[in-house]
C-alpha atoms as a PDB file:
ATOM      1  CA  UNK A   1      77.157 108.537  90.031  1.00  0.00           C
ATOM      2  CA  UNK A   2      75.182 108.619  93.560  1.00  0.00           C
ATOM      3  CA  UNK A   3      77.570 108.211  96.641  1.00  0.00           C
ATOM      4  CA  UNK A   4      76.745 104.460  97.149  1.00  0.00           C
ATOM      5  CA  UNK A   5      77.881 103.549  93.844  1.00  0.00           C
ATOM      6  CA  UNK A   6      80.963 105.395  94.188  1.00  0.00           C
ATOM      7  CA  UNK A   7      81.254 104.018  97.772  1.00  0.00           C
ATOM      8  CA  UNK A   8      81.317 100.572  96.349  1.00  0.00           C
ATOM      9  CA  UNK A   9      83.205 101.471  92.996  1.00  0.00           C
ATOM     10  CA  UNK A  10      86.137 102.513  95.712  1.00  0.00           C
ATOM     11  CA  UNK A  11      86.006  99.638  97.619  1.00  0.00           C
ATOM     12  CA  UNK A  12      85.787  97.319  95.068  1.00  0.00           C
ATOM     13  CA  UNK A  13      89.090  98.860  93.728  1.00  0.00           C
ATOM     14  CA  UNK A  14      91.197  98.373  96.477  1.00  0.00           C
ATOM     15  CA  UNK A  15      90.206  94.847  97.267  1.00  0.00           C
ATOM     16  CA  UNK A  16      91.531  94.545  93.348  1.00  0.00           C
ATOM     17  CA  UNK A  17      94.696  95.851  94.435  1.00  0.00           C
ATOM     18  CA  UNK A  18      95.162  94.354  97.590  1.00  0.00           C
ATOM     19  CA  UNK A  19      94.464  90.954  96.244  1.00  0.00           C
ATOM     20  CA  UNK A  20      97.334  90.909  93.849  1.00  0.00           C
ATOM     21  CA  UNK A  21      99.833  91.736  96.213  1.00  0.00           C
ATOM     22  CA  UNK A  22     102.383  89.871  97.150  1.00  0.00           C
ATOM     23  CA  UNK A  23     102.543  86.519  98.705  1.00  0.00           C
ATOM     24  CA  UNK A  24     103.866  85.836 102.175  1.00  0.00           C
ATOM     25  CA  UNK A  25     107.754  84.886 102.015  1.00  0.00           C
ATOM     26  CA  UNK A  26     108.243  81.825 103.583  1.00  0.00           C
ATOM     27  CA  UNK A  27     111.243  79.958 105.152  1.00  0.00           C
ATOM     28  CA  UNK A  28     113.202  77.472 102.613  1.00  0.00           C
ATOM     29  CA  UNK A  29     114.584  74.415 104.747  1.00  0.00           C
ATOM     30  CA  UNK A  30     117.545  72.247 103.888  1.00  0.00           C
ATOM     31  CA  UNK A  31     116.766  68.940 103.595  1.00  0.00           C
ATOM     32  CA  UNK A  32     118.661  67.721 106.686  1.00  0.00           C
ATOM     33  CA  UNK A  33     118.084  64.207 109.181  1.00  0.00           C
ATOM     34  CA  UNK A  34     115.172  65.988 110.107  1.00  0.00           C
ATOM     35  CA  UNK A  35     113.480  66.511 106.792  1.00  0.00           C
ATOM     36  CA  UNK A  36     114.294  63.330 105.934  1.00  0.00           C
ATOM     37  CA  UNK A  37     112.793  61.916 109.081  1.00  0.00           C
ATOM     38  CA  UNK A  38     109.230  63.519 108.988  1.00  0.00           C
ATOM     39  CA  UNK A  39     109.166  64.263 105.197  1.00  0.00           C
ATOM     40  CA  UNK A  40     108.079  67.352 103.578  1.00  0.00           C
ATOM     41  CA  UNK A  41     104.595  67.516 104.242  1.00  0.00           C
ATOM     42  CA  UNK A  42     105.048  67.661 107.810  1.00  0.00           C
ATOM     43  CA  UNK A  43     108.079  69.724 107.839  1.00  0.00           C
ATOM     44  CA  UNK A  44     105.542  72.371 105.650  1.00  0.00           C
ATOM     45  CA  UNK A  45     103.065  71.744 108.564  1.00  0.00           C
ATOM     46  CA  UNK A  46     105.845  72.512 110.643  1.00  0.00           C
ATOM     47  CA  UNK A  47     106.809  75.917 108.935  1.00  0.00           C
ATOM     48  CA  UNK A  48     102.715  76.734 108.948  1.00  0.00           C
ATOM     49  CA  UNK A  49     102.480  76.257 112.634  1.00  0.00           C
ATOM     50  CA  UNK A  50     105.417  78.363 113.958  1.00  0.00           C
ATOM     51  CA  UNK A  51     104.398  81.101 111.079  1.00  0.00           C
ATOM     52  CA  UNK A  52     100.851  81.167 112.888  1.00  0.00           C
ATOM     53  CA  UNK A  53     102.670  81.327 116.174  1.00  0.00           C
ATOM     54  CA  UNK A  54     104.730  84.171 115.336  1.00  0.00           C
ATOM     55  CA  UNK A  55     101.898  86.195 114.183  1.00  0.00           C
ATOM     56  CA  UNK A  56      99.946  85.365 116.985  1.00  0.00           C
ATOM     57  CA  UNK A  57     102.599  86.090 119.256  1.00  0.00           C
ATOM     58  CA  UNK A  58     104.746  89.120 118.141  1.00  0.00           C
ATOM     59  CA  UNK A  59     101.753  91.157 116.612  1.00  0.00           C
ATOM     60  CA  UNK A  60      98.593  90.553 119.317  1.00  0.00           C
ATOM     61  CA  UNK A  61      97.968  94.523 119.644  1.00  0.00           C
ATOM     62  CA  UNK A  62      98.306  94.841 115.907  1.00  0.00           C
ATOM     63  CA  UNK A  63      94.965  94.160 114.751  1.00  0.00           C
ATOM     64  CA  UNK A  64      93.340  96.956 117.352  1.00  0.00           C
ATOM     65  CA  UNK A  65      95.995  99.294 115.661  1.00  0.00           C
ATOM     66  CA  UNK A  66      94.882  98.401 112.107  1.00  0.00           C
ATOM     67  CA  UNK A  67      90.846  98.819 113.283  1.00  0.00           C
ATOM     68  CA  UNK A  68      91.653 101.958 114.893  1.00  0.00           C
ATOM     69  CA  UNK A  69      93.654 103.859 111.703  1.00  0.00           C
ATOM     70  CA  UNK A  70      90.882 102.466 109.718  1.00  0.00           C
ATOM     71  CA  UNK A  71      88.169 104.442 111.989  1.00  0.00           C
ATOM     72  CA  UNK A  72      90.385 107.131 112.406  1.00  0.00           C
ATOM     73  CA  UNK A  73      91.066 107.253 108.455  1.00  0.00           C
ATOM     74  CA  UNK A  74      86.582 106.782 107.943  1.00  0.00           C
ATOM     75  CA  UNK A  75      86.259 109.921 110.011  1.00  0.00           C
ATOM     76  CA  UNK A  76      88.354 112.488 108.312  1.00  0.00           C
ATOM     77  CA  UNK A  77      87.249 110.793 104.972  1.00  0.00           C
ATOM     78  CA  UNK A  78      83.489 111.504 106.440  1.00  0.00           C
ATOM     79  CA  UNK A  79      84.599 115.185 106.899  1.00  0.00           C
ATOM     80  CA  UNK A  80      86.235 115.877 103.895  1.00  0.00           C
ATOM     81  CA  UNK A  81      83.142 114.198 101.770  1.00  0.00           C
ATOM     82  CA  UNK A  82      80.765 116.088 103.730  1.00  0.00           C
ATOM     83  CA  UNK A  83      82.404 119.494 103.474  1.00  0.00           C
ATOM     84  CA  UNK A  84      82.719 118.258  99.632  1.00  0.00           C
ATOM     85  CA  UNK A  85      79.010 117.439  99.375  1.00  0.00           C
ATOM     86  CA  UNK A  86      78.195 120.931 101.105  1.00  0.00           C
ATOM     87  CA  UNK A  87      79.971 122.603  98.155  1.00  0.00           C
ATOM     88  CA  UNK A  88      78.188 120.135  95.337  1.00  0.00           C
ATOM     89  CA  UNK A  89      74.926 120.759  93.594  1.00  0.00           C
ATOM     90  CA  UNK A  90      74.728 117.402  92.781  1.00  0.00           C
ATOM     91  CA  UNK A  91      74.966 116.157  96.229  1.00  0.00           C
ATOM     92  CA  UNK A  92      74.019 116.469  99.963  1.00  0.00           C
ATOM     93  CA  UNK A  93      76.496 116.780 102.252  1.00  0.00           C
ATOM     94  CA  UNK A  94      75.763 113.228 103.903  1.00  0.00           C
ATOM     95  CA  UNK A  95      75.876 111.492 100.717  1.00  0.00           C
ATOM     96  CA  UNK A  96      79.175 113.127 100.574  1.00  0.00           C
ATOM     97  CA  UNK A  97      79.893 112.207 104.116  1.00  0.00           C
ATOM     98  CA  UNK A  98      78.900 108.751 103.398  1.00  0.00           C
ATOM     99  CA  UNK A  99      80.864 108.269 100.314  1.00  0.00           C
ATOM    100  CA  UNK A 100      84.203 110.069 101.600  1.00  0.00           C
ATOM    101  CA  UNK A 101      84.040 107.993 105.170  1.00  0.00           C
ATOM    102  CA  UNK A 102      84.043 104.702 103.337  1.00  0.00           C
ATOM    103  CA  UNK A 103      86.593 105.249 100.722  1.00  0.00           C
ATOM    104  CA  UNK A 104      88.972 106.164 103.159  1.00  0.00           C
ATOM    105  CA  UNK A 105      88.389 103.833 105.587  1.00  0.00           C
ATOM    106  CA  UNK A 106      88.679 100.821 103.140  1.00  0.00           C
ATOM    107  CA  UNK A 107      91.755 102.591 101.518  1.00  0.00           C
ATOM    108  CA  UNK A 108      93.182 102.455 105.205  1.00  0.00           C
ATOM    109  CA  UNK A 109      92.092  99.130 105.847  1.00  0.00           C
ATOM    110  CA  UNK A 110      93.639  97.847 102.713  1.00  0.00           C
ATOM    111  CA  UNK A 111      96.867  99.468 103.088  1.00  0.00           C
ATOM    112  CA  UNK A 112      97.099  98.102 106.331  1.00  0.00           C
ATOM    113  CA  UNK A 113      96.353  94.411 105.227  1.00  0.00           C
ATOM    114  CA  UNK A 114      99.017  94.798 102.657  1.00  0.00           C
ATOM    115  CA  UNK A 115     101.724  95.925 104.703  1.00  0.00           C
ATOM    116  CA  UNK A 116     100.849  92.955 107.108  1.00  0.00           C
ATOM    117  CA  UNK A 117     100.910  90.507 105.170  1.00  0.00           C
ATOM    118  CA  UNK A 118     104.157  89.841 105.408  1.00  0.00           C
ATOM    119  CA  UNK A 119     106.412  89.379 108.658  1.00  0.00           C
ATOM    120  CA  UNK A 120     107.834  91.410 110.632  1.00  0.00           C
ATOM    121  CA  UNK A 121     111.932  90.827 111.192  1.00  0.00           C
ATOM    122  CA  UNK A 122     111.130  90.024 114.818  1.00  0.00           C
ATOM    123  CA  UNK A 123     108.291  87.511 113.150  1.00  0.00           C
ATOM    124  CA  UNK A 124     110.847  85.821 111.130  1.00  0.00           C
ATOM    125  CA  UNK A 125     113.510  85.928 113.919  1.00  0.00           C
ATOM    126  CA  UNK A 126     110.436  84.106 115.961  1.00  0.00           C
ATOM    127  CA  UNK A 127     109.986  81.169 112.562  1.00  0.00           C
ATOM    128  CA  UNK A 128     113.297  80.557 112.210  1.00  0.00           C
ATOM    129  CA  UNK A 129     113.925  80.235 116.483  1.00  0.00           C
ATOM    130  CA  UNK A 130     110.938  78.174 116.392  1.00  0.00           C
ATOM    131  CA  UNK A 131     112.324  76.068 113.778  1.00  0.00           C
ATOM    132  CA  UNK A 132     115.598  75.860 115.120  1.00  0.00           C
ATOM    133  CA  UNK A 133     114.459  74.357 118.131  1.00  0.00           C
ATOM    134  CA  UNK A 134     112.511  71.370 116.163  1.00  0.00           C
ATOM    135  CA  UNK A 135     115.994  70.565 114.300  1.00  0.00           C
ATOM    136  CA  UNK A 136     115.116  72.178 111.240  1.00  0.00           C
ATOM    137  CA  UNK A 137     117.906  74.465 109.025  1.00  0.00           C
ATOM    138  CA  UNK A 138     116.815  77.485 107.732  1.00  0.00           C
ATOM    139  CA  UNK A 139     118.920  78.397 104.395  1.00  0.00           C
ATOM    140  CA  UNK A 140     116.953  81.526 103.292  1.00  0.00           C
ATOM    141  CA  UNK A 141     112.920  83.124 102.481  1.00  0.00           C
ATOM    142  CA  UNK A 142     111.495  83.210  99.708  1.00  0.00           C
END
């Protein structure tokens, strides 16, 4: 197997596990006045808008943290497959390069969007506020 195919093997792999993953918990409202007023379609608008909010708000530096362990995690993998590939009959030390840099940067990347799917506590602290304040009642997540 040439370093491209394994390349895309790996990456291929990991967007297999990160898709079945979890889903995102979301806030379960009691059907109060307010429920009742705007119905549940809006009031799961509602929950949408102040989940977007809170991920826009509490994590803005995140993404530049996730793109940086991601380059930081392709560059020792590119090391590590090169010094692998220097050691290898079969292969050249850039294939190797090639192959270890992108495994391990889409591993990182991955990992990353798995553990961020979810919210934060200060997220959720921010959806249920936000709710709150329109006159919904949180009772739990789910």
């Amino acid at each position: 197997m040439n370093g491209r195919s394994l390349s895309a093997l790996l990456v291929a792999g990991v967007l297999a596990v990160g898709a079945g993953c979890r889903s995102i918990p979301r806030p379960v409202l009691y059907e109060n006045d307010k429920v009742k007023d705007v119905g549940w379609g809006q009031a799961n608008a509602d929950v949408d808008a102040c989940m977007r909010a809170a991920k826009e708000t509490v994590s803005s530096d995140r993404g530049k943290k996730v793109v940086r362990s991601a380059v930081r995690a392709g560059a020792v993998g590119a090391a590590s497959g090169a010094a692998a590939g220097a050691f290898s009959s079969s292969e050249t030390a850039g294939s190797g390069a090639r192959a270890g840099g992108a495994g391990a940067a889409a591993g990182a990347a991955a990992a990353t969007a798995v553990d961020t799917r979810g919210l934060s506590s200060t997220q959720r602290a921010y959806v249920e506020e936000c709710l709150r304040e329109q006159g919904y009642k949180i009772i739990g997540w789910q």
